[in-house]
PDB file of N, CA and C in Angstrom:
ATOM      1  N   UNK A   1       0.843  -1.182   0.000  1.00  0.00           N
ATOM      2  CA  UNK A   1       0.000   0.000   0.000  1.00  0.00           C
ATOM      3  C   UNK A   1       0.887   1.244   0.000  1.00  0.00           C
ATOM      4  N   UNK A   2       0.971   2.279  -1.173  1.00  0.00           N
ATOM      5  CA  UNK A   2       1.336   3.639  -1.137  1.00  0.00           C
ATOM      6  C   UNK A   2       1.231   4.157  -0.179  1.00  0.00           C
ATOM      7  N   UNK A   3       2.080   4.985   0.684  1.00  0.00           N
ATOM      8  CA  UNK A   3       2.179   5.972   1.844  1.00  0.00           C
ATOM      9  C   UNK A   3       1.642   6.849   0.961  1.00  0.00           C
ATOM     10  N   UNK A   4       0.612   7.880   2.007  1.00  0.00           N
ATOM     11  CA  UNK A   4       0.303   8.843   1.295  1.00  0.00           C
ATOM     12  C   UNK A   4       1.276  10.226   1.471  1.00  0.00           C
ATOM     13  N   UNK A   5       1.360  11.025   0.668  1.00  0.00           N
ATOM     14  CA  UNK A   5       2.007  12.188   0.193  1.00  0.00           C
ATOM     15  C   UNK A   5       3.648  11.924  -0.379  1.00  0.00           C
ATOM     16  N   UNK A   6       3.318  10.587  -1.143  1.00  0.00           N
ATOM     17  CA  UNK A   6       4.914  10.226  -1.729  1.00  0.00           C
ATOM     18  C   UNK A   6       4.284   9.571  -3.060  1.00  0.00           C
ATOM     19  N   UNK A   7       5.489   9.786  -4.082  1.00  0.00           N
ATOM     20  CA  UNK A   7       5.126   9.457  -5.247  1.00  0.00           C
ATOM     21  C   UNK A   7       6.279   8.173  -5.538  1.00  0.00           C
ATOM     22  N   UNK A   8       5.665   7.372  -5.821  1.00  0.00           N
ATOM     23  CA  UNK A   8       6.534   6.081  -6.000  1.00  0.00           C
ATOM     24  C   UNK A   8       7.667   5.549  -4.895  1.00  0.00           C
ATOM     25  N   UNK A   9       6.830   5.704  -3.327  1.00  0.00           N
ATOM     26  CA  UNK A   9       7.922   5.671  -2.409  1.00  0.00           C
ATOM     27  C   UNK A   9       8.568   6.713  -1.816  1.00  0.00           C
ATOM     28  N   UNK A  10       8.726   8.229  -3.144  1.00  0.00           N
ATOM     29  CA  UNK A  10       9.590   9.237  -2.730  1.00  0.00           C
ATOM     30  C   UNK A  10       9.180  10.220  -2.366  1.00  0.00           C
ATOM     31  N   UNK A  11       9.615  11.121  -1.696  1.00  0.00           N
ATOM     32  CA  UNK A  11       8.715  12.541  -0.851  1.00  0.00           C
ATOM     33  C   UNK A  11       9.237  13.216  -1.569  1.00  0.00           C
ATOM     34  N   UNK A  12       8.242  14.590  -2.283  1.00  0.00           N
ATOM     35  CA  UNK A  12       8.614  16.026  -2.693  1.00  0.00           C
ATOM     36  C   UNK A  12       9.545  16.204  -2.484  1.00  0.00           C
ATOM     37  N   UNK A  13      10.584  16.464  -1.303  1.00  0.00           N
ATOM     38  CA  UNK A  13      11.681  16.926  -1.301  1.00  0.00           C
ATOM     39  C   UNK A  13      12.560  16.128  -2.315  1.00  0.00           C
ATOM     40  N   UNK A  14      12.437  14.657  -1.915  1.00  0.00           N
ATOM     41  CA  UNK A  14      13.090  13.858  -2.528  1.00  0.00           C
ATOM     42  C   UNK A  14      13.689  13.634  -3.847  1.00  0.00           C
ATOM     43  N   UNK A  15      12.081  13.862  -4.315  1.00  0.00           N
ATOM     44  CA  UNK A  15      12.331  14.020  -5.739  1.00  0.00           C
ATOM     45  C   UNK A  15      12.731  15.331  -6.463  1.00  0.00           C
ATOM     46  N   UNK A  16      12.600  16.369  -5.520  1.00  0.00           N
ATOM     47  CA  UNK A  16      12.675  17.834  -6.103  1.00  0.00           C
ATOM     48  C   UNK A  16      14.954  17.730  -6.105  1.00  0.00           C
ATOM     49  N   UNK A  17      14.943  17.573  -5.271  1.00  0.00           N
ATOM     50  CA  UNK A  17      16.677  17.108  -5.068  1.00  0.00           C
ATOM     51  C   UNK A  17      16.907  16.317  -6.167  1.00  0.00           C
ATOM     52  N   UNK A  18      16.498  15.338  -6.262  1.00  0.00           N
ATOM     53  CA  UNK A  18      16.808  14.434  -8.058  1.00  0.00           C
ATOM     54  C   UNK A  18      16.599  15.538  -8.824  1.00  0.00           C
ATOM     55  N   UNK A  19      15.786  15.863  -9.241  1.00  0.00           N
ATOM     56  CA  UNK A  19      15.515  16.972  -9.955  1.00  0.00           C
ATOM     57  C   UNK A  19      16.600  18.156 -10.436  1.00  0.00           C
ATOM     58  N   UNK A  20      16.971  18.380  -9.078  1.00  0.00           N
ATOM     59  CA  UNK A  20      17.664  19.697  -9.134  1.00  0.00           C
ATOM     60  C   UNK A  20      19.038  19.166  -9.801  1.00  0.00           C
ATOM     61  N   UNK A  21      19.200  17.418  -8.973  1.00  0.00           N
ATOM     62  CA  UNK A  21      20.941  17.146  -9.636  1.00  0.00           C
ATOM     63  C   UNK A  21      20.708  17.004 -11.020  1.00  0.00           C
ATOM     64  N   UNK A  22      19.457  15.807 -11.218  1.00  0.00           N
ATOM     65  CA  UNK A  22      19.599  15.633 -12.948  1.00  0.00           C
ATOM     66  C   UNK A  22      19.833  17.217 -13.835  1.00  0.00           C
ATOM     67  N   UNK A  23      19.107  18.093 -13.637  1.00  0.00           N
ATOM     68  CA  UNK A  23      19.162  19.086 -14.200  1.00  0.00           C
ATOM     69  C   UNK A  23      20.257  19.853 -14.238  1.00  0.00           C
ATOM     70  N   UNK A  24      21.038  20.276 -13.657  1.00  0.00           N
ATOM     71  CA  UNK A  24      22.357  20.740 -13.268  1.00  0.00           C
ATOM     72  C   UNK A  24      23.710  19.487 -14.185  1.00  0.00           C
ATOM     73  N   UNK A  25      23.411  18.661 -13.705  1.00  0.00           N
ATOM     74  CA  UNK A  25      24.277  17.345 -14.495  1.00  0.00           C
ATOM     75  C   UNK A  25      24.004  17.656 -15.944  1.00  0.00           C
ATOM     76  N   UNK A  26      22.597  17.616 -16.205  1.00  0.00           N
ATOM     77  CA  UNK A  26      22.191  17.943 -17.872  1.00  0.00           C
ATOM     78  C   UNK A  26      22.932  19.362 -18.192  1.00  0.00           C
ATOM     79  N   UNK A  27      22.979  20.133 -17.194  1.00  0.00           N
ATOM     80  CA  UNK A  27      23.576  21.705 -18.331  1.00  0.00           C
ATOM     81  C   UNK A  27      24.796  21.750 -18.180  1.00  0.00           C
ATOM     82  N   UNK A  28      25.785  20.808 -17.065  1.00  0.00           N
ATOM     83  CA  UNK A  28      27.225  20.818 -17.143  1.00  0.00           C
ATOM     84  C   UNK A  28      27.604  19.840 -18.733  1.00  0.00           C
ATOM     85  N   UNK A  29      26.843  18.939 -19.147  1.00  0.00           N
ATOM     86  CA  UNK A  29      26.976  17.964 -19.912  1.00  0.00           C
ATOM     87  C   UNK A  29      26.963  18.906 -21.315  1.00  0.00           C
ATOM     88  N   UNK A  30      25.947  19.959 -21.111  1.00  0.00           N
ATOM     89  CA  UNK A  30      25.258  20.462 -22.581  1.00  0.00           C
ATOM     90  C   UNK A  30      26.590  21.629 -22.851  1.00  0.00           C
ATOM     91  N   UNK A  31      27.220  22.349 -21.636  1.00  0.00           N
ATOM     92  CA  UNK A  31      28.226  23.133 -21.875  1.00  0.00           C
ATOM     93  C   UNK A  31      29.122  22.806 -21.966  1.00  0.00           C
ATOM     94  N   UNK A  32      29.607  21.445 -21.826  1.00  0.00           N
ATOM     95  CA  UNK A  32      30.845  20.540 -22.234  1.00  0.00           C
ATOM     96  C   UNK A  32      30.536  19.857 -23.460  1.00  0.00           C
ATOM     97  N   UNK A  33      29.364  19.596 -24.223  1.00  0.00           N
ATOM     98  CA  UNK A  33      29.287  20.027 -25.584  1.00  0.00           C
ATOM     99  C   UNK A  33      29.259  21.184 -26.656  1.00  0.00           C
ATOM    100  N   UNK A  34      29.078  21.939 -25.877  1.00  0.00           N
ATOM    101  CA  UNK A  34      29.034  23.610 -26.973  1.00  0.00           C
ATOM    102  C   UNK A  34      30.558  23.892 -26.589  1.00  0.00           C
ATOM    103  N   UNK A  35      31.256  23.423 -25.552  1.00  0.00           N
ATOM    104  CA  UNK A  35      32.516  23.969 -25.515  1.00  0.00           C
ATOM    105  C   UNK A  35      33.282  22.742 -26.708  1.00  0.00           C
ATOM    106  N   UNK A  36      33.176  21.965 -26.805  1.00  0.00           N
ATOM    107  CA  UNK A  36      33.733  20.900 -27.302  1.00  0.00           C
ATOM    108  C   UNK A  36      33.828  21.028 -28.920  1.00  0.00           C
ATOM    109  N   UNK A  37      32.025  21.952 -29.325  1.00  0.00           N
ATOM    110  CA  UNK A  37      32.276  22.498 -30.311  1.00  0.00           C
ATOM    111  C   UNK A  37      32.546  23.020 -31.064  1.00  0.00           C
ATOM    112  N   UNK A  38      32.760  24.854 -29.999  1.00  0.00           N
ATOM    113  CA  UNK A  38      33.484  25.297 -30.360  1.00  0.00           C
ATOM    114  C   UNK A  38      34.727  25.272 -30.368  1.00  0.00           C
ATOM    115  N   UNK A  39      35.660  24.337 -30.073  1.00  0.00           N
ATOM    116  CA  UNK A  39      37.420  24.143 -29.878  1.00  0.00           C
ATOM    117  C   UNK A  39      37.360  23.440 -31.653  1.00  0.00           C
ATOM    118  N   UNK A  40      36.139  22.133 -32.051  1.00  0.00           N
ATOM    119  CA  UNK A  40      36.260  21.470 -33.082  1.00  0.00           C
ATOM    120  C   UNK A  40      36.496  22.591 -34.293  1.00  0.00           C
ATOM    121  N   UNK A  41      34.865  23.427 -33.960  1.00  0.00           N
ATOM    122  CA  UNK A  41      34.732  24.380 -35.601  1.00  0.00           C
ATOM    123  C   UNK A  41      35.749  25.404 -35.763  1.00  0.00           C
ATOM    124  N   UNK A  42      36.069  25.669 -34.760  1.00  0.00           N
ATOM    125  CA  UNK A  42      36.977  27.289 -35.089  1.00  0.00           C
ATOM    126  C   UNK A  42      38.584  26.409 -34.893  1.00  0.00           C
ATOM    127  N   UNK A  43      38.925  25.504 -34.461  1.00  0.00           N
ATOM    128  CA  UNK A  43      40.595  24.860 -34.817  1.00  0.00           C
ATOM    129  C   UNK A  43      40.761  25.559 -33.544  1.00  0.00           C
ATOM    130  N   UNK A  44      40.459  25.711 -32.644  1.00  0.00           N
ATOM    131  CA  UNK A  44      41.066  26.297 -31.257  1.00  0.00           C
ATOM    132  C   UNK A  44      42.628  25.811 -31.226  1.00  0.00           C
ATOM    133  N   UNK A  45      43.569  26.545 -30.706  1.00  0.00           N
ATOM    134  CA  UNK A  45      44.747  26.056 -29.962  1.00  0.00           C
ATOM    135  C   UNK A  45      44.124  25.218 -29.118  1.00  0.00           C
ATOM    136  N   UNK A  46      45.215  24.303 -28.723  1.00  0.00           N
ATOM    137  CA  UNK A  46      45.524  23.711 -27.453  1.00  0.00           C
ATOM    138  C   UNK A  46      45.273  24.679 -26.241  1.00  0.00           C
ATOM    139  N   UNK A  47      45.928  25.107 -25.906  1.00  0.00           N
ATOM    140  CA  UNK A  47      46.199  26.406 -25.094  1.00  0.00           C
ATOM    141  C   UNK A  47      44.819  27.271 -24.473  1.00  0.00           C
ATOM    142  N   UNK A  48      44.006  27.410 -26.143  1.00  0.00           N
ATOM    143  CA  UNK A  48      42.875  28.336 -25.948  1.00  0.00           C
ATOM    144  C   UNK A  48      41.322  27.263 -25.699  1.00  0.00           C
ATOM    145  N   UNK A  49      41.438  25.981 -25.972  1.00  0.00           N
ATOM    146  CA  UNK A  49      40.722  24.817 -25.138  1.00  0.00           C
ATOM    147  C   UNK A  49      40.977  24.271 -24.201  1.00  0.00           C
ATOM    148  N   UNK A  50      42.447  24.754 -23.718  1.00  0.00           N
ATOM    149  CA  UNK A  50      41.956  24.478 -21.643  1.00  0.00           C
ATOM    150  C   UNK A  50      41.870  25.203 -21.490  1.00  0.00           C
ATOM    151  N   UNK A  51      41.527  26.971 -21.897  1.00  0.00           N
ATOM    152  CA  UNK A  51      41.316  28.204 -20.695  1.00  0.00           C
ATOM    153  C   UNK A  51      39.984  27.580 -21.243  1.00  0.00           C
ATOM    154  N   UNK A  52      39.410  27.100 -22.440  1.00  0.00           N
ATOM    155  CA  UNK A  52      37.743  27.182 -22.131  1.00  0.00           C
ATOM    156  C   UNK A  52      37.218  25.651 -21.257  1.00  0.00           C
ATOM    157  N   UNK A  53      38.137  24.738 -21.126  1.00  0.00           N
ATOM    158  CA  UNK A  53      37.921  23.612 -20.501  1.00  0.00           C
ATOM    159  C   UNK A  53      37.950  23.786 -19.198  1.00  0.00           C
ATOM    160  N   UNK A  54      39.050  24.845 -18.984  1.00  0.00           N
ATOM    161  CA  UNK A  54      39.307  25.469 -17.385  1.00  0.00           C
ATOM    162  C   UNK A  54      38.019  26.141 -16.854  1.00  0.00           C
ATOM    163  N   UNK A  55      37.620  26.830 -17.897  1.00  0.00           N
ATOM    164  CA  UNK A  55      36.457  27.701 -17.240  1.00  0.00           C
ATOM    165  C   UNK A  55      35.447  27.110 -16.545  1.00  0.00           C
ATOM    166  N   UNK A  56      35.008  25.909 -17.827  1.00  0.00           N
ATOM    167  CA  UNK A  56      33.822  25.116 -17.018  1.00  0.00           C
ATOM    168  C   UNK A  56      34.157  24.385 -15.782  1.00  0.00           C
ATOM    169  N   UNK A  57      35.596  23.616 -15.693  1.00  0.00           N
ATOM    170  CA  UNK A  57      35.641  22.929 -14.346  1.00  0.00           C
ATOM    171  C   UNK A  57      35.517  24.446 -13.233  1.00  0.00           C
ATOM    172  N   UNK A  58      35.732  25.582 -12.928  1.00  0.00           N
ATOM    173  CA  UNK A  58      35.971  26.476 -12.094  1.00  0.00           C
ATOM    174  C   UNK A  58      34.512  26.418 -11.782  1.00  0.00           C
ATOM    175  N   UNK A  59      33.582  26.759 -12.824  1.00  0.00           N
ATOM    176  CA  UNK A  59      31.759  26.766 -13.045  1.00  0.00           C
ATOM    177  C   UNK A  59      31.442  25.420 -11.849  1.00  0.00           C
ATOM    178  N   UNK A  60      31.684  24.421 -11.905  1.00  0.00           N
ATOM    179  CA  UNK A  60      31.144  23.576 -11.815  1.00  0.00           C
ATOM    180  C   UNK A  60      31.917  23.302 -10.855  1.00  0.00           C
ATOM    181  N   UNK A  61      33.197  23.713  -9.870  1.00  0.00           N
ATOM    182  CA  UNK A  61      33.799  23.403  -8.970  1.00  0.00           C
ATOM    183  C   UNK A  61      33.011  24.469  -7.906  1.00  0.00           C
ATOM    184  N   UNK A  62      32.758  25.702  -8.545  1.00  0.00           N
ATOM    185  CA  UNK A  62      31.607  26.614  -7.152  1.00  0.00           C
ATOM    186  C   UNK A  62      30.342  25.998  -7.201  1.00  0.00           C
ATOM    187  N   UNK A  63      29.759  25.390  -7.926  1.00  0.00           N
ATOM    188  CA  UNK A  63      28.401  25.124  -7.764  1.00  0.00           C
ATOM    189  C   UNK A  63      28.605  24.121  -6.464  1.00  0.00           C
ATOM    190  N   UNK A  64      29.631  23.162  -6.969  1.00  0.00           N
ATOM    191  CA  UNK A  64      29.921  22.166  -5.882  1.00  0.00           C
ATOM    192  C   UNK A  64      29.970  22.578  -4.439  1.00  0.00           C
ATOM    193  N   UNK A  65      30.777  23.817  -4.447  1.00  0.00           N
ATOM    194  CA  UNK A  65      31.303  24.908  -3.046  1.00  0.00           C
ATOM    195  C   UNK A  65      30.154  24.951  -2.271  1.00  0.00           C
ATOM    196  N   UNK A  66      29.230  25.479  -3.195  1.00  0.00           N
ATOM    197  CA  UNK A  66      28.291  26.392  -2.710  1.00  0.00           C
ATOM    198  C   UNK A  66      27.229  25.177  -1.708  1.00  0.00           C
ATOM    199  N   UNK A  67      27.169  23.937  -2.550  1.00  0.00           N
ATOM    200  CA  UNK A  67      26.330  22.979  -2.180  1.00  0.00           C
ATOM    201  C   UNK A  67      26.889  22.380  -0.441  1.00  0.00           C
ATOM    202  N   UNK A  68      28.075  22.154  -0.946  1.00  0.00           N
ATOM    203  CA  UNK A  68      29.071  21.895   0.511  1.00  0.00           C
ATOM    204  C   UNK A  68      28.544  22.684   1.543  1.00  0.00           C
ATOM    205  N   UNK A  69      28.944  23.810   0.956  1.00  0.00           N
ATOM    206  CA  UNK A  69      28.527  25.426   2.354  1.00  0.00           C
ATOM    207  C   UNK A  69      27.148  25.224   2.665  1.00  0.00           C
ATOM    208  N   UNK A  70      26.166  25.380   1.625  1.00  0.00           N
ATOM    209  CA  UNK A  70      24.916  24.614   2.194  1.00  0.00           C
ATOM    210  C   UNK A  70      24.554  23.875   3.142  1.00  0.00           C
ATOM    211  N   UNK A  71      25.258  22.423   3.091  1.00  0.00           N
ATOM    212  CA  UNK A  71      24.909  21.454   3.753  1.00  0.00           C
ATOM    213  C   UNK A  71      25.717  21.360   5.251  1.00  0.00           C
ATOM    214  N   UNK A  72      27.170  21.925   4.649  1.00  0.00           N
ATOM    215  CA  UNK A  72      27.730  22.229   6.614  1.00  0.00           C
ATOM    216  C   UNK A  72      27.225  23.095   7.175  1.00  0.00           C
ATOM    217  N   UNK A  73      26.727  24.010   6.747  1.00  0.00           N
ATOM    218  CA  UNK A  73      25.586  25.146   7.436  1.00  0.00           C
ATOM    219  C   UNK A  73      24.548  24.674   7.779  1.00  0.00           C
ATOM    220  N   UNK A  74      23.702  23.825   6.802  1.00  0.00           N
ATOM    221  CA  UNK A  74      22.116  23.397   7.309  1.00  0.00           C
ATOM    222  C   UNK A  74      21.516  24.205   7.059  1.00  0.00           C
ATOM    223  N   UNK A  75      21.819  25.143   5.798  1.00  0.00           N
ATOM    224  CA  UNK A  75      20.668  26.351   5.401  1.00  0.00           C
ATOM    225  C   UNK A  75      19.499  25.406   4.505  1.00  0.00           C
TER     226      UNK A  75
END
């Protein structure tokens, strides 16, 4: 028997947190394809595809930060 106020087992929060990672995972994925593309079409240097490879890990190393600080805080 379904608990009530859960959807397949999982509580709102629950699923809103899946949510938030799948989605976030999907736009680090989608900007490590548009970066990927642009290094292919324009012949990027070496050089000038890790400052844009660099950029995204920095992007995606504060999101991480921020989540950390979040959770040792308990905001």
């Amino acid at each position: 028997m379904p608990v009530p106020g859960t959807l397949f087992g999982y509580t709102e929060a629950q699923l809103a947190k899946f949510g938030l990672w799948a989605g976030l995972s999907g736009l680090v994925l989608f900007k490590l394809f548009i970066i990927r593309q642009l290094v292919r079409s324009n012949k990027l240097s070496p050089v000038a595809a890790r400052v844009l490879y660099g950029i995204l890990v920095v992007s995606v190393a504060s999101i991480l930060a921020i989540v950390l600080m979040l959770n040792y805080w308990k905001v």
